[in-house]
Protein backbone atom coordinates (compact mmCIF):
# COMPACT_ATOMS: atom_id res chain seq x y z
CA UNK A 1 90.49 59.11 362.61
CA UNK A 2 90.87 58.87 358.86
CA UNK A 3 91.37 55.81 357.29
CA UNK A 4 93.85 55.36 354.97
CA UNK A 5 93.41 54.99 351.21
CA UNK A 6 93.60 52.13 349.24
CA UNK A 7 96.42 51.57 346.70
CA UNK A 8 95.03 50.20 343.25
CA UNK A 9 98.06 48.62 341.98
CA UNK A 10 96.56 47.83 338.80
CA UNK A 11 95.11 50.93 337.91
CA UNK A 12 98.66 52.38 338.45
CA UNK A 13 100.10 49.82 336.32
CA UNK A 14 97.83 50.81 333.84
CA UNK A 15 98.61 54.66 334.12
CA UNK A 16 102.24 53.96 333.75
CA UNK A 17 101.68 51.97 330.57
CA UNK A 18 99.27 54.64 328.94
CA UNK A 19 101.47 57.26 329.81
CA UNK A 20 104.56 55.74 328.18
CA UNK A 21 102.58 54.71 325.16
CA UNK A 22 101.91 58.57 324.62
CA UNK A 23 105.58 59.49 325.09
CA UNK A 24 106.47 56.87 322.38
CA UNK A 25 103.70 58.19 320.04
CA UNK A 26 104.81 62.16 320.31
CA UNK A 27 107.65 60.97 319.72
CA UNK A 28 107.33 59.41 316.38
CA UNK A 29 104.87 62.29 315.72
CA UNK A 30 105.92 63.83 312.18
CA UNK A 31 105.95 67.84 311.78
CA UNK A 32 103.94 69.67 309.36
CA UNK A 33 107.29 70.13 307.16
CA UNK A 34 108.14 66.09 307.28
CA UNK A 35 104.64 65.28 306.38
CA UNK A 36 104.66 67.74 303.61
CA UNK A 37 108.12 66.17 302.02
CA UNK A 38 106.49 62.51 302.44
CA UNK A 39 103.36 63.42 300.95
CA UNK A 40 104.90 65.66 297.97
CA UNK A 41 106.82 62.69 297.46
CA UNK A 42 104.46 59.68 297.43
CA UNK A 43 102.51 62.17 295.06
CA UNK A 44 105.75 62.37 292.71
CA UNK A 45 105.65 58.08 292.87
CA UNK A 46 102.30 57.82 291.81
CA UNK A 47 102.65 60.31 289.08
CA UNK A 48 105.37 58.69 287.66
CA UNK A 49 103.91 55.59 288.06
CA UNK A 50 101.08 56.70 285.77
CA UNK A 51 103.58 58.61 283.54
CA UNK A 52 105.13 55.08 283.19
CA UNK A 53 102.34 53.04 282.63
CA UNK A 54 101.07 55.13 279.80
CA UNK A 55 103.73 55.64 277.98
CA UNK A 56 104.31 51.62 277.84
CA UNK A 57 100.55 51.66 276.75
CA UNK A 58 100.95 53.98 273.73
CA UNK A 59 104.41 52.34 273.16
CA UNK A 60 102.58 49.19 272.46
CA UNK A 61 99.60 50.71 270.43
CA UNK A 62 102.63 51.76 268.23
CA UNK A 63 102.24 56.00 268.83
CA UNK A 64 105.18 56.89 270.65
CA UNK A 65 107.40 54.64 269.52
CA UNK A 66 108.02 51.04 268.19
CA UNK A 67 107.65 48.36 270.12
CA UNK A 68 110.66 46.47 271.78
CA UNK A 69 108.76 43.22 272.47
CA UNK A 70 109.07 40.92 275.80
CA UNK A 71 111.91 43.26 277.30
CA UNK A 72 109.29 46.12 277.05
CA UNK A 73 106.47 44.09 279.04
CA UNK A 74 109.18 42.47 281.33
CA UNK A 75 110.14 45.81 282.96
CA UNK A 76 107.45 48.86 281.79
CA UNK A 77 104.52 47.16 283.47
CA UNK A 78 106.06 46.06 286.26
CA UNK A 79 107.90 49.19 287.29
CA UNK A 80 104.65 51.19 286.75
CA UNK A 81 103.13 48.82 289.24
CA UNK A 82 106.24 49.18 291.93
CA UNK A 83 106.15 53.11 291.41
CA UNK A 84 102.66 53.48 292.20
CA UNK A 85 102.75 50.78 295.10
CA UNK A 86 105.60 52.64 296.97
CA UNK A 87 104.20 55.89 295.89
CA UNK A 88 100.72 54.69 298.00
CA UNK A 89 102.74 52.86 301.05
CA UNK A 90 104.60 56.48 301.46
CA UNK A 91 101.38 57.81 301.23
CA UNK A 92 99.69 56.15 303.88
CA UNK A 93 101.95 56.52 306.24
């Protein structure tokens, strides 16, 4: 007579948990099309970022235009630097 198997509760466990862990990653899986518009974007970000940046640059060597002082530095910098770090955090994701 044939003994009956053995149930391995914790390899079970561990099958259940692995299995839902895939059905939560497919399902934040992005499609070709999504990843296309994030990545398009992020690449418009950093672009703009640069755009930005050196046009405060020249700005200040006095080629584009004339400088505007501390309100200049206060936001041109700084929004060049929060363009291109959202531009790279879309990016990477």
């Amino acid at each position: 007579m044939p003994r009956p198997k053995k149930r391995r509760k914790s390899s079970e466990r561990q099958a259940r948990a692995t299995q839902s862990a895939q059905l939560r990653a497919k399902k934040k899986k992005l499609t070709p099309e999504q990843y296309m518009r994030r990545s398009v974007f992020g690449w418009v970000l950093v672009t703009l970022a640069i755009l930005v940046g050196v046009s405060h640059w020249l700005a200040h060597l006095g080629v584009l235009y004339e400088d505007t002082g501390l309100w200049d530095l206060a936001i041109g910098y700084p929004m060049a630097g929060l363009l291109g770090v959202t531009g790279a955090m879309v990016l990477s994701r």
